[in-house]
PDB file of N, CA and C in Angstrom:
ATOM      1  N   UNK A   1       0.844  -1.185   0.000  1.00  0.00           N
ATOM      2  CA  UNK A   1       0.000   0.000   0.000  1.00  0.00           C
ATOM      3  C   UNK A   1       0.891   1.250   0.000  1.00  0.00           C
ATOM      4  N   UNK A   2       0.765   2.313  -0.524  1.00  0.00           N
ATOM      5  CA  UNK A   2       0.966   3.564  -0.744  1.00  0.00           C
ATOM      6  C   UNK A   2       0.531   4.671  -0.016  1.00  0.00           C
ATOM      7  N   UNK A   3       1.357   5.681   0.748  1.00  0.00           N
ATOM      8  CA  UNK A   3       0.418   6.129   1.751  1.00  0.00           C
ATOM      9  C   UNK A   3       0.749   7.801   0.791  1.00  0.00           C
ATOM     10  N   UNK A   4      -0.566   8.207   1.031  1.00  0.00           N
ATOM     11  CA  UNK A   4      -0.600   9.573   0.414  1.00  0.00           C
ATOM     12  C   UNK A   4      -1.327  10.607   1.844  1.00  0.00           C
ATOM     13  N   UNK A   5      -1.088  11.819   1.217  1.00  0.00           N
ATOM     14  CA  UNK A   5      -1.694  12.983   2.466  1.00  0.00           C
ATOM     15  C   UNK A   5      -2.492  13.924   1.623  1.00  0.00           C
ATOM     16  N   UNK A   6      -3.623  14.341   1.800  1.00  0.00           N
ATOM     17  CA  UNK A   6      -4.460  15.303   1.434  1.00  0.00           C
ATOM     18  C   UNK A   6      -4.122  16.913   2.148  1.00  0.00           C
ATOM     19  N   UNK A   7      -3.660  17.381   1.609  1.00  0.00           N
ATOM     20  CA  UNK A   7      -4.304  19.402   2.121  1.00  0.00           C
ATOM     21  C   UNK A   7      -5.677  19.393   1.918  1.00  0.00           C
ATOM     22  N   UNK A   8      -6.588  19.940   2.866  1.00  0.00           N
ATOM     23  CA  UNK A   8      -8.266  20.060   2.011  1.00  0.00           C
ATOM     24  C   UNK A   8      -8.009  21.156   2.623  1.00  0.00           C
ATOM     25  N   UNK A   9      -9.266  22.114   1.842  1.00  0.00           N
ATOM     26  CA  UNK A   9      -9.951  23.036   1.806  1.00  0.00           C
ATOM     27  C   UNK A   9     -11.193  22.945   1.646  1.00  0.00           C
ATOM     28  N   UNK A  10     -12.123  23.404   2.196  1.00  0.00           N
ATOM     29  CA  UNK A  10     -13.303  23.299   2.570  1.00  0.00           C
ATOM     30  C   UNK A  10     -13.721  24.744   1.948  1.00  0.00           C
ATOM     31  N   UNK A  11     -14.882  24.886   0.810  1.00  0.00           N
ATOM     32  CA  UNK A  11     -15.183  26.291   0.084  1.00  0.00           C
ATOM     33  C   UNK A  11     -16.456  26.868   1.367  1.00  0.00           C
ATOM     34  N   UNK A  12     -16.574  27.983   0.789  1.00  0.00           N
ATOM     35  CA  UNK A  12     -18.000  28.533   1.942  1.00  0.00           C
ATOM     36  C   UNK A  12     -19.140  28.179   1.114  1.00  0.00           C
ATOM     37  N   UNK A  13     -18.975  28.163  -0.308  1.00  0.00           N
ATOM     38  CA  UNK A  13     -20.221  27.774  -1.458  1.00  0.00           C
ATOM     39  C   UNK A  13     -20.829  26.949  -0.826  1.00  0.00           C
ATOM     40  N   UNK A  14     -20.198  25.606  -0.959  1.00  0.00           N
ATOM     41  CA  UNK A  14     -20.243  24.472  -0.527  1.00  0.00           C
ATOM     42  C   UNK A  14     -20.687  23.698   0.501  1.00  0.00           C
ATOM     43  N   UNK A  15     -19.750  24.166   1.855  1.00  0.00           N
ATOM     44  CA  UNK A  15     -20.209  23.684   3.024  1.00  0.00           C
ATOM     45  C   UNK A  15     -20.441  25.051   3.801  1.00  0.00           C
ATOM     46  N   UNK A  16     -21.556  25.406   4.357  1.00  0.00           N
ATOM     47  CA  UNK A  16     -22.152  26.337   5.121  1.00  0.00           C
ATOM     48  C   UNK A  16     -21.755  26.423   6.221  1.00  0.00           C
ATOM     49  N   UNK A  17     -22.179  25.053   6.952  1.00  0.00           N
ATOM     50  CA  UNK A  17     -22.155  24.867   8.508  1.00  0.00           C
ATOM     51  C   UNK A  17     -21.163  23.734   8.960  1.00  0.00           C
ATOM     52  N   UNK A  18     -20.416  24.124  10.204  1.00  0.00           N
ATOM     53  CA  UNK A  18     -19.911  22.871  10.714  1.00  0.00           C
ATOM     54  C   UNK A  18     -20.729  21.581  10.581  1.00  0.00           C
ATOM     55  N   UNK A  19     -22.153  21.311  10.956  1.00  0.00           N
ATOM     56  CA  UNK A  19     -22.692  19.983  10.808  1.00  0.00           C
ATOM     57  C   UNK A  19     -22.833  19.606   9.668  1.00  0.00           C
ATOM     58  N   UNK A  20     -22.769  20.803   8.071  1.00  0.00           N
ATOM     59  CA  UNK A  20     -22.947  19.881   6.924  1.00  0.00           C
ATOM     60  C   UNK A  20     -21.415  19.150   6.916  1.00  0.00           C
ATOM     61  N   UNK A  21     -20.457  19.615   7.376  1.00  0.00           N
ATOM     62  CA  UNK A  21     -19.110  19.002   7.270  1.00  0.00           C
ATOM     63  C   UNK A  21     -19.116  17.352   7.787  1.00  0.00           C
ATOM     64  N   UNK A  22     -19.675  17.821   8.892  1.00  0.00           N
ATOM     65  CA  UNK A  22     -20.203  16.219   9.746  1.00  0.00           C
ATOM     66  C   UNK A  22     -20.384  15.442   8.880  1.00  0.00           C
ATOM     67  N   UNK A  23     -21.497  15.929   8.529  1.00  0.00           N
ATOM     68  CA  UNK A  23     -22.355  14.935   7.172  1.00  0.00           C
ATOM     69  C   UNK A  23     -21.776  14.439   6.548  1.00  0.00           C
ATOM     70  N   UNK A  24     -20.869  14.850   6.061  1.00  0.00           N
ATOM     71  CA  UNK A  24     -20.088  14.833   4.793  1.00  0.00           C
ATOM     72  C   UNK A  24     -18.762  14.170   5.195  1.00  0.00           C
ATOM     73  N   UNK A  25     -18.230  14.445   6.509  1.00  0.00           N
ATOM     74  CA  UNK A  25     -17.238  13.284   6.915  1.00  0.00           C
ATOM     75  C   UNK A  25     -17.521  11.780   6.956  1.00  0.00           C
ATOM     76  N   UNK A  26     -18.713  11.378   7.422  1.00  0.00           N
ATOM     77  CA  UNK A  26     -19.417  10.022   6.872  1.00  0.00           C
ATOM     78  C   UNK A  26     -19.105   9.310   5.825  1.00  0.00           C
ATOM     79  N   UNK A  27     -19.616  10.863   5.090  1.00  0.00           N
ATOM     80  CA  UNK A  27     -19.660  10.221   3.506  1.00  0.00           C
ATOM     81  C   UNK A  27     -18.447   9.940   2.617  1.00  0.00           C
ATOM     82  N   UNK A  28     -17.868  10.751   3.383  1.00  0.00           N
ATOM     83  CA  UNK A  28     -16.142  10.579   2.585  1.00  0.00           C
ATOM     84  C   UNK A  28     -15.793   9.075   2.684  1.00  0.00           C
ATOM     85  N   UNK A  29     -15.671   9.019   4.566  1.00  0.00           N
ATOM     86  CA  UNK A  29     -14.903   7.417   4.750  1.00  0.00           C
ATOM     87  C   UNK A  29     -15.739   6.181   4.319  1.00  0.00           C
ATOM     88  N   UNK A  30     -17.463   6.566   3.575  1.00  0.00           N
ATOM     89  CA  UNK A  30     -17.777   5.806   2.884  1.00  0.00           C
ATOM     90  C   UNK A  30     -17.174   5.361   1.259  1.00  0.00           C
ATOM     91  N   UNK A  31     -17.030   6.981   1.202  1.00  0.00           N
ATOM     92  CA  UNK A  31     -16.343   6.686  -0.222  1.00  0.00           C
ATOM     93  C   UNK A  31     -14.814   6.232  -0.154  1.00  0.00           C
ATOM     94  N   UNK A  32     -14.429   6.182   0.460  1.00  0.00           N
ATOM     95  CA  UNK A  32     -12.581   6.030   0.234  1.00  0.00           C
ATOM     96  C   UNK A  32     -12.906   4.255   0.406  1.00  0.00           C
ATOM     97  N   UNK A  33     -13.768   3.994   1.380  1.00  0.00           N
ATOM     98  CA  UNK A  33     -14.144   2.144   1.848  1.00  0.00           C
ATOM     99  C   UNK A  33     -14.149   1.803   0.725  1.00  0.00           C
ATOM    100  N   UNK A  34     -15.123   2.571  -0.269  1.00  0.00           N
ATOM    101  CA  UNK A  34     -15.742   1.948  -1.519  1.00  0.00           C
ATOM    102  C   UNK A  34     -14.261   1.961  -2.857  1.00  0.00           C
ATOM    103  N   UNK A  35     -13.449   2.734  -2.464  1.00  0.00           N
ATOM    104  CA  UNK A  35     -12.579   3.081  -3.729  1.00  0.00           C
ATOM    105  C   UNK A  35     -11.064   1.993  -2.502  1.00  0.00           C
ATOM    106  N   UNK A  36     -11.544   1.369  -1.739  1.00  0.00           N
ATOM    107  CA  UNK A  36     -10.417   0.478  -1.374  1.00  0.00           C
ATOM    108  C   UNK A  36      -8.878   1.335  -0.658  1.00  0.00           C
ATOM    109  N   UNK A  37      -9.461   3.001   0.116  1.00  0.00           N
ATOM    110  CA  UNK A  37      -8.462   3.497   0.469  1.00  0.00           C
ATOM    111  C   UNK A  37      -8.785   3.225   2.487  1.00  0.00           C
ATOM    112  N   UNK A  38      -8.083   3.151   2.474  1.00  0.00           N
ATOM    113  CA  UNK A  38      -8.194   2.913   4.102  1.00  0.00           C
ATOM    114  C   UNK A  38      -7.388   4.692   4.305  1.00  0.00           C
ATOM    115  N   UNK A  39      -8.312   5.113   5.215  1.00  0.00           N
ATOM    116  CA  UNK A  39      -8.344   6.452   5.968  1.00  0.00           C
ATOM    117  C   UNK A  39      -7.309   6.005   7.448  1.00  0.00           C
ATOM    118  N   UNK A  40      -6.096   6.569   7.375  1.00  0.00           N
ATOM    119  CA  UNK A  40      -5.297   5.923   8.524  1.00  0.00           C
ATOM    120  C   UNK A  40      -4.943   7.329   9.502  1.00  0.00           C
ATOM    121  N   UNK A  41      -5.411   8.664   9.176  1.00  0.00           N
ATOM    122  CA  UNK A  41      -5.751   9.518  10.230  1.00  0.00           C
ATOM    123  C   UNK A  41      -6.120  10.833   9.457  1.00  0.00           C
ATOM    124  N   UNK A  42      -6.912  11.463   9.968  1.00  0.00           N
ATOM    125  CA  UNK A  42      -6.999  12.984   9.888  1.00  0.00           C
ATOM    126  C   UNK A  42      -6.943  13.826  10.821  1.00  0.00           C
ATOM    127  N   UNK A  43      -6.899  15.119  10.686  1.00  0.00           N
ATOM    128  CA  UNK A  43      -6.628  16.249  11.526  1.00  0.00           C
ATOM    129  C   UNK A  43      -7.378  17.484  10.701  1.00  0.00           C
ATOM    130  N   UNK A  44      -7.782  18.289  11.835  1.00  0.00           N
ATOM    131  CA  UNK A  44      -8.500  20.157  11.419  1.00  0.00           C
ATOM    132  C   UNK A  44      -6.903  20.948  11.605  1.00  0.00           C
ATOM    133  N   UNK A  45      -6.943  21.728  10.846  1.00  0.00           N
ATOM    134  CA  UNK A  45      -5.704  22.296  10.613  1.00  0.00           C
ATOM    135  C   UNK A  45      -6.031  23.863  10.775  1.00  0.00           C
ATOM    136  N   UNK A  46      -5.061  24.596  11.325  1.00  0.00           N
ATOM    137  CA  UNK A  46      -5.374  26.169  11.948  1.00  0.00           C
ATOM    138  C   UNK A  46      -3.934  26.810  10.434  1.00  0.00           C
ATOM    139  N   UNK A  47      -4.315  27.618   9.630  1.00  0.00           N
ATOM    140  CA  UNK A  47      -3.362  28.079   8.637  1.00  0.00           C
ATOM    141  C   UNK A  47      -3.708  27.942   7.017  1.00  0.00           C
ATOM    142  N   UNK A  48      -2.844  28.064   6.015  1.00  0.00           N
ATOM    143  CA  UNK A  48      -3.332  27.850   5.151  1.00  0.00           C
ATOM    144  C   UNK A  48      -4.285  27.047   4.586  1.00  0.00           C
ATOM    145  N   UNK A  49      -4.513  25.852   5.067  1.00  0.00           N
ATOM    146  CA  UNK A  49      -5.964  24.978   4.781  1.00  0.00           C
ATOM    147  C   UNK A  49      -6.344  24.072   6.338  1.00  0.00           C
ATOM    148  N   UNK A  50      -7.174  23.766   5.670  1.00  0.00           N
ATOM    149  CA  UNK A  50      -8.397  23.379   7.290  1.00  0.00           C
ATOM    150  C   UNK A  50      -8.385  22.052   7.102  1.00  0.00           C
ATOM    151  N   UNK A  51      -8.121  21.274   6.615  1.00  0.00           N
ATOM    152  CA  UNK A  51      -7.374  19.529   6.803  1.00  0.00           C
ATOM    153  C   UNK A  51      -6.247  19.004   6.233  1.00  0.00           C
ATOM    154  N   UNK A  52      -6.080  18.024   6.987  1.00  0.00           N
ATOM    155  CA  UNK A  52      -4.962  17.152   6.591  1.00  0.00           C
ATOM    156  C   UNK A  52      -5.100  15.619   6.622  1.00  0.00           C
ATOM    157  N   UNK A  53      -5.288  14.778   5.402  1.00  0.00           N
ATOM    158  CA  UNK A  53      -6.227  13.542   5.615  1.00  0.00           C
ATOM    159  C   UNK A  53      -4.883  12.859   5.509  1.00  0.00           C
ATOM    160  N   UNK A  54      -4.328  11.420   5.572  1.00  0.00           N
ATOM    161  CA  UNK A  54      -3.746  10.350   5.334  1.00  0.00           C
ATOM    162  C   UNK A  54      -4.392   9.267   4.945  1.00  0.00           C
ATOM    163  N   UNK A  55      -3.914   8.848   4.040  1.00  0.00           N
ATOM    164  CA  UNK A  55      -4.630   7.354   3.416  1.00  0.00           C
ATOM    165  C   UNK A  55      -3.847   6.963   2.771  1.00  0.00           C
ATOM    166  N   UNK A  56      -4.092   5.475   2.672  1.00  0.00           N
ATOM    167  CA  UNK A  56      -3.566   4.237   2.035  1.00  0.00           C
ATOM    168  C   UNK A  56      -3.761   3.873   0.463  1.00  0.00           C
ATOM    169  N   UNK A  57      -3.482   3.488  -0.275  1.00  0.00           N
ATOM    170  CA  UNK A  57      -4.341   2.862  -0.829  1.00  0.00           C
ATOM    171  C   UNK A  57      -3.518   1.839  -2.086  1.00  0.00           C
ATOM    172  N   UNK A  58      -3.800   0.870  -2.655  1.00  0.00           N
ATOM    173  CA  UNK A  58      -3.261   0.257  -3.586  1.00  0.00           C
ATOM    174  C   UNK A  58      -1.991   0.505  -4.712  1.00  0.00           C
ATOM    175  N   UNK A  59      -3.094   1.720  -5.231  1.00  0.00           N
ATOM    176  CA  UNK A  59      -1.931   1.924  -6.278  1.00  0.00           C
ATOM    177  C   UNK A  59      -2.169   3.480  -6.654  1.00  0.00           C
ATOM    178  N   UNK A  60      -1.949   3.931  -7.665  1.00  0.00           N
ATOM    179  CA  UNK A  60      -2.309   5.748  -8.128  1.00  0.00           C
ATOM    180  C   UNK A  60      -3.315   6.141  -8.553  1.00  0.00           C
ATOM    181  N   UNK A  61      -4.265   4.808  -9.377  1.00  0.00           N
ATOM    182  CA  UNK A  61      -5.614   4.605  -9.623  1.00  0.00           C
ATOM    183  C   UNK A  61      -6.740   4.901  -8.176  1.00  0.00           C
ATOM    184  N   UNK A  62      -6.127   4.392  -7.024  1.00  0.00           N
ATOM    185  CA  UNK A  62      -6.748   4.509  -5.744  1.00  0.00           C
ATOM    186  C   UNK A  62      -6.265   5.774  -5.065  1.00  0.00           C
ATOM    187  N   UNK A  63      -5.207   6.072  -5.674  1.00  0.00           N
ATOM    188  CA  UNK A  63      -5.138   7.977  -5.203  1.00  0.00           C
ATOM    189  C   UNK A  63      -6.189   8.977  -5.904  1.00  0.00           C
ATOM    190  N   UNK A  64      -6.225   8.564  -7.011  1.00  0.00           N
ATOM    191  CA  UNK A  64      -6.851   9.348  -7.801  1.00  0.00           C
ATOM    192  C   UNK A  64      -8.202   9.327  -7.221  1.00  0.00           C
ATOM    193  N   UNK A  65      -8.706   8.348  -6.871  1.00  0.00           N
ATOM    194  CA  UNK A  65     -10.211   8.138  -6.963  1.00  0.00           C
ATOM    195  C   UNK A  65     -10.665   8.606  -5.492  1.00  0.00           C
ATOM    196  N   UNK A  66      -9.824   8.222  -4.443  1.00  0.00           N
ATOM    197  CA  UNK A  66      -9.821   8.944  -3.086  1.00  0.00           C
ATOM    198  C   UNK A  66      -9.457  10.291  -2.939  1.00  0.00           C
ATOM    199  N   UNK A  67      -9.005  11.142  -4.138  1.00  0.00           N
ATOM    200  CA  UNK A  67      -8.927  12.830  -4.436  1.00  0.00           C
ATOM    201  C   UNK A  67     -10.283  12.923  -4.816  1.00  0.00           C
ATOM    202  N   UNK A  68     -10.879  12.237  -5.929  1.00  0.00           N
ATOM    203  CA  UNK A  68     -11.946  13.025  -6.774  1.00  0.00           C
ATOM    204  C   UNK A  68     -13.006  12.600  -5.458  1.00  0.00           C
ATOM    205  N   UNK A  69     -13.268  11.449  -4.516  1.00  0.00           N
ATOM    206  CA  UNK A  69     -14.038  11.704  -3.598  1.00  0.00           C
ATOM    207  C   UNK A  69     -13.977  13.041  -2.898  1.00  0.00           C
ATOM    208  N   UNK A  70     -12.973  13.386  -2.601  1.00  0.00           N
ATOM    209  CA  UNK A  70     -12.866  14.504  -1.575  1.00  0.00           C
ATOM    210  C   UNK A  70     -13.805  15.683  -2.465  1.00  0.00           C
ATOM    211  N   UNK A  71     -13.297  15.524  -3.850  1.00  0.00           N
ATOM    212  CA  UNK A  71     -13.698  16.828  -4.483  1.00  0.00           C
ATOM    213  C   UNK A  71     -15.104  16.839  -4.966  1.00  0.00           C
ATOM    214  N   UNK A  72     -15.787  15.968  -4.598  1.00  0.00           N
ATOM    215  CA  UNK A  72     -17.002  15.881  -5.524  1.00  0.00           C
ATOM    216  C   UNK A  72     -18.321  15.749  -4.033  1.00  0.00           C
ATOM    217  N   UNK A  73     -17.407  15.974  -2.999  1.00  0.00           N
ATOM    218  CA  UNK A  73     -17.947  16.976  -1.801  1.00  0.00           C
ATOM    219  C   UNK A  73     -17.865  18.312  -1.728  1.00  0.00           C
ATOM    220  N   UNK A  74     -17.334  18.930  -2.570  1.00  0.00           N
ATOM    221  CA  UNK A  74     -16.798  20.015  -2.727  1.00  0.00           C
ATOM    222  C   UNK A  74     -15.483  20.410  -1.784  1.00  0.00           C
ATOM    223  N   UNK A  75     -14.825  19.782  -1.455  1.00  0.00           N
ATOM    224  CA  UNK A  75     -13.582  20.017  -0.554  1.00  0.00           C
ATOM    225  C   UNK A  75     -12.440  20.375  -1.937  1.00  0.00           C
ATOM    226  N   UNK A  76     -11.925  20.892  -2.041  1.00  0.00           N
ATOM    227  CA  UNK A  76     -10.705  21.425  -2.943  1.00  0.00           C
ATOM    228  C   UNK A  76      -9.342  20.541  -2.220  1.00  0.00           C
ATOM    229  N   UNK A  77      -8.368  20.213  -3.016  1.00  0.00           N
ATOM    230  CA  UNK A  77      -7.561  19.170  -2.375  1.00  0.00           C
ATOM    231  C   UNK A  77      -5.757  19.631  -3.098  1.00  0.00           C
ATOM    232  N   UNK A  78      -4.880  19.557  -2.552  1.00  0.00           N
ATOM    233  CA  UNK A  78      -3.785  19.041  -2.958  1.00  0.00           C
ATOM    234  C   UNK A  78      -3.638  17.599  -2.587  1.00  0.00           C
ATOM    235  N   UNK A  79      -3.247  16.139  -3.145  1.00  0.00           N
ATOM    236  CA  UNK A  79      -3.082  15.026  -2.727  1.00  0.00           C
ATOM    237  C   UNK A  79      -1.467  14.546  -3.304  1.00  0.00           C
ATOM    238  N   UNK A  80      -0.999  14.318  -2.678  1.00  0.00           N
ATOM    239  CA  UNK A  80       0.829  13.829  -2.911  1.00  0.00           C
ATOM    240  C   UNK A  80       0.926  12.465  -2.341  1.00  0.00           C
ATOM    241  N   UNK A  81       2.124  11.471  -2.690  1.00  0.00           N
ATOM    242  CA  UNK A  81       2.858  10.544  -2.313  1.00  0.00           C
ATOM    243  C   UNK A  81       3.920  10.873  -0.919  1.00  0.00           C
ATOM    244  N   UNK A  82       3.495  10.380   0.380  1.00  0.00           N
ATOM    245  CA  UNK A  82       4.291  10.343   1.239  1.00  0.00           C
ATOM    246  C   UNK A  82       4.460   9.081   1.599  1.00  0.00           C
ATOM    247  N   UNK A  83       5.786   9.472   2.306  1.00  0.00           N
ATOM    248  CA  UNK A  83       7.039   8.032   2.970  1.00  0.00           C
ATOM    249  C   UNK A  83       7.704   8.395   4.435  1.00  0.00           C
ATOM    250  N   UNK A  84       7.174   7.581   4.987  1.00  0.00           N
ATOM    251  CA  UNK A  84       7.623   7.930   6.384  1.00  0.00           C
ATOM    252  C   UNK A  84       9.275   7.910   6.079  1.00  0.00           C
ATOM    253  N   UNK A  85      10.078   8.367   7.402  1.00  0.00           N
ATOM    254  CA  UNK A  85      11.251   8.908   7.458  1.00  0.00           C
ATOM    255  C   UNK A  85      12.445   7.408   7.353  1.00  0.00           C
ATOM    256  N   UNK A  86      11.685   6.343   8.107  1.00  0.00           N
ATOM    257  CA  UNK A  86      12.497   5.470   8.109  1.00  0.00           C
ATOM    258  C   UNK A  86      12.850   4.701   6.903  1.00  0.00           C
ATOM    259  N   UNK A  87      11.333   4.786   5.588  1.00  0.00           N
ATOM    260  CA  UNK A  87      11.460   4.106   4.430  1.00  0.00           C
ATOM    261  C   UNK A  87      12.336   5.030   3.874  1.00  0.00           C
ATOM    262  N   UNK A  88      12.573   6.418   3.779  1.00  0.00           N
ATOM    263  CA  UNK A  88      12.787   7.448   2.746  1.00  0.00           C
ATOM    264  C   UNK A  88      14.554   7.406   3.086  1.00  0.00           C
ATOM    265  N   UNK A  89      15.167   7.213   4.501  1.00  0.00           N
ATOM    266  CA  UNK A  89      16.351   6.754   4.628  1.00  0.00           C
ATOM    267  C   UNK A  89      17.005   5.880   3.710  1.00  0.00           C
ATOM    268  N   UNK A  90      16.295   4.182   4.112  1.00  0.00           N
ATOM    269  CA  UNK A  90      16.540   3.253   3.378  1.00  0.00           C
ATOM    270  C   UNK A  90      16.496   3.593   1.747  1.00  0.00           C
ATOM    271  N   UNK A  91      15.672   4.563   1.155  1.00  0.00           N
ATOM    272  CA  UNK A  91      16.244   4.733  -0.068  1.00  0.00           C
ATOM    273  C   UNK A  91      17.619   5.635  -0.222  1.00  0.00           C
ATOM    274  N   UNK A  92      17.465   6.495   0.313  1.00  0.00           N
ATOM    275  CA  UNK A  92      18.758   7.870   0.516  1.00  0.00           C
ATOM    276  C   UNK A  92      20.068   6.653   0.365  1.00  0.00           C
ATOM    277  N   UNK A  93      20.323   5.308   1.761  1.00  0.00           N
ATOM    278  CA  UNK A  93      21.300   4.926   1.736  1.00  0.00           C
ATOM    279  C   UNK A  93      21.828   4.035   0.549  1.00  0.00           C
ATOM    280  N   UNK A  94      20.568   3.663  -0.177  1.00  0.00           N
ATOM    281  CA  UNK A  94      21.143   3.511  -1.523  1.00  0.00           C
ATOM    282  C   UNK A  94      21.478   4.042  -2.491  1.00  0.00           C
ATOM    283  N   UNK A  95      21.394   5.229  -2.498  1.00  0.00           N
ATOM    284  CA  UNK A  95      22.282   5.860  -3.391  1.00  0.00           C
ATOM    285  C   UNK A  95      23.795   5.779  -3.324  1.00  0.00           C
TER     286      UNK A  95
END
């Protein structure tokens, strides 16, 4: 598995109220279940954007599809490839 990190942004269009967010957090970790991404933590973020998701998932096909969930809540997203420190070593020392 592949672990990726979301930036979200949350628009005002979109989500009005803290409880439609609620709502809509449900619906996300329904959708990521359904697209085979396992949700392995999130956080509310104080600064340039208002989350920070982590997830798993298969392959780039399952990144992709766990972005366009986010976005088709209307959450706006940067989504990247992260590597914890200890894997990202083990590559460094092969060079």
């Amino acid at each position: 598995m592949t672990t990726y990190a979301s930036l979200v942004d949350a628009t005002s269009e979109d989500i009005q109220t803290v409880q439609e967010l609620a709502v809509i957090w449900g619906e996300l970790q329904n959708g990521f279940t359904d697209h085979d991404a396992e949700l392995i933590d999130s956080y509310a973020m104080l600064g340039t954007h208002d989350f920070l998701i982590i997830f798993e998932v298969p392959d780039g096909d399952g990144a992709t599809k766990a972005a366009l969930t986010l976005r088709e809540h209307g959450l706006s997203t940067h989504t990247m490839e992260i590597q914890n420190m200890d894997d990202f070593a083990s590559i460094v020392d092969e060079i």
